[in-house]
N, C-alpha and C. Protein backbone atom coordinates (compact mmCIF):
# COMPACT_ATOMS: atom_id res chain seq x y z
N UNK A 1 9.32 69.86 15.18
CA UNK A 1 8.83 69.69 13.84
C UNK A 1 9.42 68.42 13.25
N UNK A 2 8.65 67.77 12.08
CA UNK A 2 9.01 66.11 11.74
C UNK A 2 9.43 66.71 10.27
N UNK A 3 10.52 66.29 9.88
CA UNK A 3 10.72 66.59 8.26
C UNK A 3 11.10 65.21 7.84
N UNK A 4 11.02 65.35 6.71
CA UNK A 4 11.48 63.71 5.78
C UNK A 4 12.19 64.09 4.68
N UNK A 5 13.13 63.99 4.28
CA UNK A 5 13.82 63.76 2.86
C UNK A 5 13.76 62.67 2.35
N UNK A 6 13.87 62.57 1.18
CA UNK A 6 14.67 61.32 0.14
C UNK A 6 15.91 61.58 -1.00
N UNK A 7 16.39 60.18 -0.78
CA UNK A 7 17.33 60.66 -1.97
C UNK A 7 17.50 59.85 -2.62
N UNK A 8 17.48 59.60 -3.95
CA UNK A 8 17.96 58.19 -4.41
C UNK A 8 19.42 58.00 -4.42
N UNK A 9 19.48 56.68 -4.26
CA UNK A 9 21.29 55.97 -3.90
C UNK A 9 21.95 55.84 -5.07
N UNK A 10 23.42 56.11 -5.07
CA UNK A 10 23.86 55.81 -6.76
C UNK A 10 23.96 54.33 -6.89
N UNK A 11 24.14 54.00 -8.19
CA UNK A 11 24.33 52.51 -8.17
C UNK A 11 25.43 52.02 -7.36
N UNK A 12 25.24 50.37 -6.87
CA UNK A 12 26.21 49.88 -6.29
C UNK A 12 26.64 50.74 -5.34
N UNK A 13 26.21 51.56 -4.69
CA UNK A 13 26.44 52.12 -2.84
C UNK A 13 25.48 51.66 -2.00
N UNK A 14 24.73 50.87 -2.33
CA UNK A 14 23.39 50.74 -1.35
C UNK A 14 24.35 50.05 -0.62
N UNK A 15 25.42 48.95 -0.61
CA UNK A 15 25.87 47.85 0.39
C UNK A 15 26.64 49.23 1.25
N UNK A 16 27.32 50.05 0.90
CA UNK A 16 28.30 50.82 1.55
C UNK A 16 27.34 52.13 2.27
N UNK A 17 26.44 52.25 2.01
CA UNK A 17 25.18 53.06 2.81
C UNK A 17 24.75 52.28 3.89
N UNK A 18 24.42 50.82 3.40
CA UNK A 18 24.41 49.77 4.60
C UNK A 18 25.09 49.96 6.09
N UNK A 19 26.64 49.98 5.11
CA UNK A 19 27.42 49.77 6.19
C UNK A 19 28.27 51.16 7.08
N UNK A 20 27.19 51.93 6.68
CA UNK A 20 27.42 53.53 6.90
C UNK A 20 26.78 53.00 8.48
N UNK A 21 25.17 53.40 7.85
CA UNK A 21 24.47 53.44 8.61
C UNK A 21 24.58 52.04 9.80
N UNK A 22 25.16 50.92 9.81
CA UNK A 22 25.29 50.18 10.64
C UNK A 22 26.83 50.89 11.89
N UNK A 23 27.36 51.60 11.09
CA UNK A 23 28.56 51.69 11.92
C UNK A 23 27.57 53.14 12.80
N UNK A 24 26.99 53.92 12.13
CA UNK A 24 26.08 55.04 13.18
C UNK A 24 25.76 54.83 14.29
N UNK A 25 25.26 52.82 14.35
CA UNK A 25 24.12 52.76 15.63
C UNK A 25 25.23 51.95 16.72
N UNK A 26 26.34 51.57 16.13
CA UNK A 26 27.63 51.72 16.71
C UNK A 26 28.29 52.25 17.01
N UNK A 27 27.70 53.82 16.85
CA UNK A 27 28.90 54.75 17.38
C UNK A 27 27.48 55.64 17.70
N UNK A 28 26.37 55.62 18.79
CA UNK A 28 25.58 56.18 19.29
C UNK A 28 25.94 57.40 20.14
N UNK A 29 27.18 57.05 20.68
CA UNK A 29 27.54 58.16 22.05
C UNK A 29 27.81 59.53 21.21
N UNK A 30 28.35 59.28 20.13
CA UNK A 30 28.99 60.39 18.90
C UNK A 30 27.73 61.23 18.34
N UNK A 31 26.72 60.13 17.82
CA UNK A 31 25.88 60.86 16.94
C UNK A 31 24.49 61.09 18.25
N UNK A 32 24.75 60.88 19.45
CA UNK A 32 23.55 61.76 20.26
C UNK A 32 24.58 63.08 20.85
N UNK A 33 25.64 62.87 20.91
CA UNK A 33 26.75 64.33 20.98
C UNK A 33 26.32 65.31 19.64
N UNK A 34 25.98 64.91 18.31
CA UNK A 34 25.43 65.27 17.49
C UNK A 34 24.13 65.93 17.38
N UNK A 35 23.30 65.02 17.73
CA UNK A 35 22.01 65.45 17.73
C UNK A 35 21.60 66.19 18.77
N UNK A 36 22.28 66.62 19.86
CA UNK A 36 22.04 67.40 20.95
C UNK A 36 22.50 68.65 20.50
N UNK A 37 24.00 68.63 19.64
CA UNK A 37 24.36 70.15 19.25
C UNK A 37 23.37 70.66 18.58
N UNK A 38 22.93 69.62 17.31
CA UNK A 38 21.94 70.28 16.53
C UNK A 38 20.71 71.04 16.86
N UNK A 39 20.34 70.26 18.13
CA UNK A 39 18.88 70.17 18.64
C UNK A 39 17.73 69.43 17.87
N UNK A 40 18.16 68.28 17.55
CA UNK A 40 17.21 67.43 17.15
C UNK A 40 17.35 65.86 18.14
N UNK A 41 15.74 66.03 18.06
CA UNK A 41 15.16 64.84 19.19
C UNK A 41 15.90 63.34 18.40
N UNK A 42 14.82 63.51 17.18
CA UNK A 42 15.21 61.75 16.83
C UNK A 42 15.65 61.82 15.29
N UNK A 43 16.29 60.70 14.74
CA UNK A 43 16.45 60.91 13.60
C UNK A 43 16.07 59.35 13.57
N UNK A 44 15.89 59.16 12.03
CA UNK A 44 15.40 57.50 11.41
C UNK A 44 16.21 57.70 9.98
N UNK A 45 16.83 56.65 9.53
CA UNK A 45 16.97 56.51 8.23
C UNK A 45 16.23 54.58 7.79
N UNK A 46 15.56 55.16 6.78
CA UNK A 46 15.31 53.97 6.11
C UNK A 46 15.73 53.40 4.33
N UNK A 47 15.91 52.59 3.81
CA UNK A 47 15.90 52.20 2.21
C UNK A 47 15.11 51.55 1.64
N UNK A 48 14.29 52.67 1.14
CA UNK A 48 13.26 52.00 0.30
C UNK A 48 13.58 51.79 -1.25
N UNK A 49 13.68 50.46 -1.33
CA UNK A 49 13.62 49.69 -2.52
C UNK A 49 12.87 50.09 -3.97
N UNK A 50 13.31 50.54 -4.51
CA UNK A 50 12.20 50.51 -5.84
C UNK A 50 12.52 50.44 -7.27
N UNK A 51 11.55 49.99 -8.38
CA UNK A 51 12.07 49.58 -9.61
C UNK A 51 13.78 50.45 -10.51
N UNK A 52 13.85 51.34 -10.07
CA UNK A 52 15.10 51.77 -10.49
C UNK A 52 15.99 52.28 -9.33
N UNK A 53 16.20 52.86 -8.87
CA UNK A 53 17.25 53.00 -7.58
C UNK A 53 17.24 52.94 -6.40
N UNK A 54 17.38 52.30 -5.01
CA UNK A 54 16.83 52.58 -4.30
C UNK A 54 16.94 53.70 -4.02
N UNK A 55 15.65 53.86 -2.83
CA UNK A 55 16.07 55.68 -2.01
C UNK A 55 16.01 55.92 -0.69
N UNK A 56 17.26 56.45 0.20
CA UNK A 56 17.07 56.80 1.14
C UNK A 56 16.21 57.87 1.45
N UNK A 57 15.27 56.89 2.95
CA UNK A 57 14.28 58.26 3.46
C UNK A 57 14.91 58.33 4.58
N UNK A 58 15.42 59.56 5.07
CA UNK A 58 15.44 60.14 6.12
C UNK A 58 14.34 60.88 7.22
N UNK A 59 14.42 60.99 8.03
CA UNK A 59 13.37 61.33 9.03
C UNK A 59 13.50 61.94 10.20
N UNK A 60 13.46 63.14 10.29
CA UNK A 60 14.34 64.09 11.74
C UNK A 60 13.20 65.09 12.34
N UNK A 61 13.23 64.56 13.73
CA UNK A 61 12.12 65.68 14.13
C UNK A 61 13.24 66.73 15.56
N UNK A 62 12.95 67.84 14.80
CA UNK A 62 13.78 68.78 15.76
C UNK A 62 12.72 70.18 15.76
N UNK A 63 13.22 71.00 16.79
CA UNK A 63 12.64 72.22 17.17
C UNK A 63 12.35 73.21 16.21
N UNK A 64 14.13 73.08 15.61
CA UNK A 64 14.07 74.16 14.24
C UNK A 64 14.70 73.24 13.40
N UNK A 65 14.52 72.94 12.56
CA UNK A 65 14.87 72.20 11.89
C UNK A 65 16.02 72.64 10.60
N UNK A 66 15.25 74.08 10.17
CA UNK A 66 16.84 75.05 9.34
C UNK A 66 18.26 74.93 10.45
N UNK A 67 17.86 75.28 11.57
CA UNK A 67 18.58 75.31 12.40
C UNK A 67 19.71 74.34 12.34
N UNK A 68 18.80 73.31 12.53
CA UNK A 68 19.23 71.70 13.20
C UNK A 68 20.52 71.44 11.65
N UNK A 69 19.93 71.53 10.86
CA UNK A 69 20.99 71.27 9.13
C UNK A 69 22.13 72.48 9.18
N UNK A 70 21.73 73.63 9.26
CA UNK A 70 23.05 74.70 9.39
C UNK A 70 24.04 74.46 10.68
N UNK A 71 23.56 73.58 11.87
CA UNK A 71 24.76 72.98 12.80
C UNK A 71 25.23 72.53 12.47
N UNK A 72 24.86 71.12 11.43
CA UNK A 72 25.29 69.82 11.11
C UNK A 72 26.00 70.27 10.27
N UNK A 73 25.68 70.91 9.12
CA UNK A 73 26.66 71.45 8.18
C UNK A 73 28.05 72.24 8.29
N UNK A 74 27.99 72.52 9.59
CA UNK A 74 29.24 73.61 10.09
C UNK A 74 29.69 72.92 11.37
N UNK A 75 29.21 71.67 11.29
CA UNK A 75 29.85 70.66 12.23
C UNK A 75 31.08 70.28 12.17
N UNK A 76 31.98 70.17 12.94
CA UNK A 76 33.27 70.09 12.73
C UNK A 76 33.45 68.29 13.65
N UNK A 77 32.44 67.90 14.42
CA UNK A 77 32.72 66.45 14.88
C UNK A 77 33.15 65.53 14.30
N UNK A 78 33.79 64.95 14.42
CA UNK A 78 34.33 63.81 13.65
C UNK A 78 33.03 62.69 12.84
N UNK A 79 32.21 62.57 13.41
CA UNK A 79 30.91 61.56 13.06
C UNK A 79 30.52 62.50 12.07
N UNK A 80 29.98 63.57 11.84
CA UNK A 80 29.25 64.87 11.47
C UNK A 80 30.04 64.90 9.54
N UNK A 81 31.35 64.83 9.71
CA UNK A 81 32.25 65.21 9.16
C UNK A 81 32.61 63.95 8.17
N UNK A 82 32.64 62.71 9.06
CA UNK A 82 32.18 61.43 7.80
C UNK A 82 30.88 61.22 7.70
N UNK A 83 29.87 61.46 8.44
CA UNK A 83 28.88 61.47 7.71
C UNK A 83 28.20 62.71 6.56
N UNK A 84 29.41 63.18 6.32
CA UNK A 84 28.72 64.17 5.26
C UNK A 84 29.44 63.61 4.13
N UNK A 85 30.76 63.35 4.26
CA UNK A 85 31.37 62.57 3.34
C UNK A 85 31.01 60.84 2.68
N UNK A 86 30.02 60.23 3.22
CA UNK A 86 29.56 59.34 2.81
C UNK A 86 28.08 59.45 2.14
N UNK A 87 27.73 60.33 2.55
CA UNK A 87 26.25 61.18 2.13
C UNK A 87 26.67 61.40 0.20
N UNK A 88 28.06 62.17 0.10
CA UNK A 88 28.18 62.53 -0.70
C UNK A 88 28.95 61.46 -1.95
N UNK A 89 29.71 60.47 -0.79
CA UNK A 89 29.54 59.43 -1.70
C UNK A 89 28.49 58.66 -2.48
N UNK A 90 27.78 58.27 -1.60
CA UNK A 90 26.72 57.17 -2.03
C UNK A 90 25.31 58.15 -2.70
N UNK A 91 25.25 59.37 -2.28
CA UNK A 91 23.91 59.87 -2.91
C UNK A 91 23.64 60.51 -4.23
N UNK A 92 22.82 60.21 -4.69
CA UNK A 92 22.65 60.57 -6.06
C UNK A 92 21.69 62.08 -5.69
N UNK A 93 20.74 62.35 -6.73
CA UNK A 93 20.15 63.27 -6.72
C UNK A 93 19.12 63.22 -5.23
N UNK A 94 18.93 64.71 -4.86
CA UNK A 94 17.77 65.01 -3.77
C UNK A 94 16.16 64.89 -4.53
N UNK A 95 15.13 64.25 -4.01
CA UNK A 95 13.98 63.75 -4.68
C UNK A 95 12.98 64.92 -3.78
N UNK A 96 12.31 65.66 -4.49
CA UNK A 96 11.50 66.90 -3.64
C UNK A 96 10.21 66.72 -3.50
N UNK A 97 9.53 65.88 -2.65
CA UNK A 97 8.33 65.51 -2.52
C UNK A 97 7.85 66.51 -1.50
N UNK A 98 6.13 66.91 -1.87
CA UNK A 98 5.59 68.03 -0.95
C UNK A 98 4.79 66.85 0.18
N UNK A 99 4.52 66.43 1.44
CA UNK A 99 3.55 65.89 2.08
C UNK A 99 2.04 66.21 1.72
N UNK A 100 1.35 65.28 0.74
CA UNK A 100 0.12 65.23 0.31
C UNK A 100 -0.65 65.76 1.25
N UNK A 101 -0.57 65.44 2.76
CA UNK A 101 -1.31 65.50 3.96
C UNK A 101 -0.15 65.87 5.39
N UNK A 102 -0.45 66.72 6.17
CA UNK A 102 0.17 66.98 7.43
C UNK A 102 -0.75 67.70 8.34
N UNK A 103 -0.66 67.33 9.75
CA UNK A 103 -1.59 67.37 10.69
C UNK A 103 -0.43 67.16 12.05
N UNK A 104 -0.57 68.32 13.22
CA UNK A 104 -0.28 67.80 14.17
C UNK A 104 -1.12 68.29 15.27
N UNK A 105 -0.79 68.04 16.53
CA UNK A 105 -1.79 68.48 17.53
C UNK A 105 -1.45 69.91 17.83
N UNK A 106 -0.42 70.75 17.70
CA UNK A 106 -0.27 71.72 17.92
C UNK A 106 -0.56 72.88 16.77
């Protein structure tokens, strides 16, 4: 299953979200040790820009996906564990958008 969140960024963390997410794809061996506990295939983060804050979209396609967040959350890995702590730095409010449209082959 493909889910997407957003969140908007608080002010002045977008550079330190930057440099979150740059140290992630630097430390790959950690966060696919991650995403294997969870059972999620792929994850994407992107920052989309817009007239008042930016917002992180996230993007995770896993099997179970409740699943996949109640691992991560009771993750004790070291990656798992600052990345929840930088999540909670830099993020402002959760933004609850429904998918206008969804379609898959199955």
């Amino acid at each position: 299953m493909l889910t997407v969140s957003f969140a908007r960024i608080k002010p002045d963390k977008e550079t330190r979200l930057r440099e979150w997410l740059a140290e992630l794809g630097a430390r790959r061996e950690e966060v696919r040790r991650s995403l294997s506990q969870e059972g999620t295939r792929q994850e994407q983060m992107y920052i989309l820009p817009t007239p008042g804050a930016p917002v992180l979209v996230y993007v995770m396609e896993a099997d179970d996906v409740q699943r996949a967040y109640s691992v991560y959350g009771a993750s004790t890995l070291p990656i798992d564990e600052s990345h929840r702590a930088v999540l909670a730095e830099v993020l402002a409010e959760q933004l609850h958008l429904e998918p206008l449209y969804d379609c898959s082959r199955d």
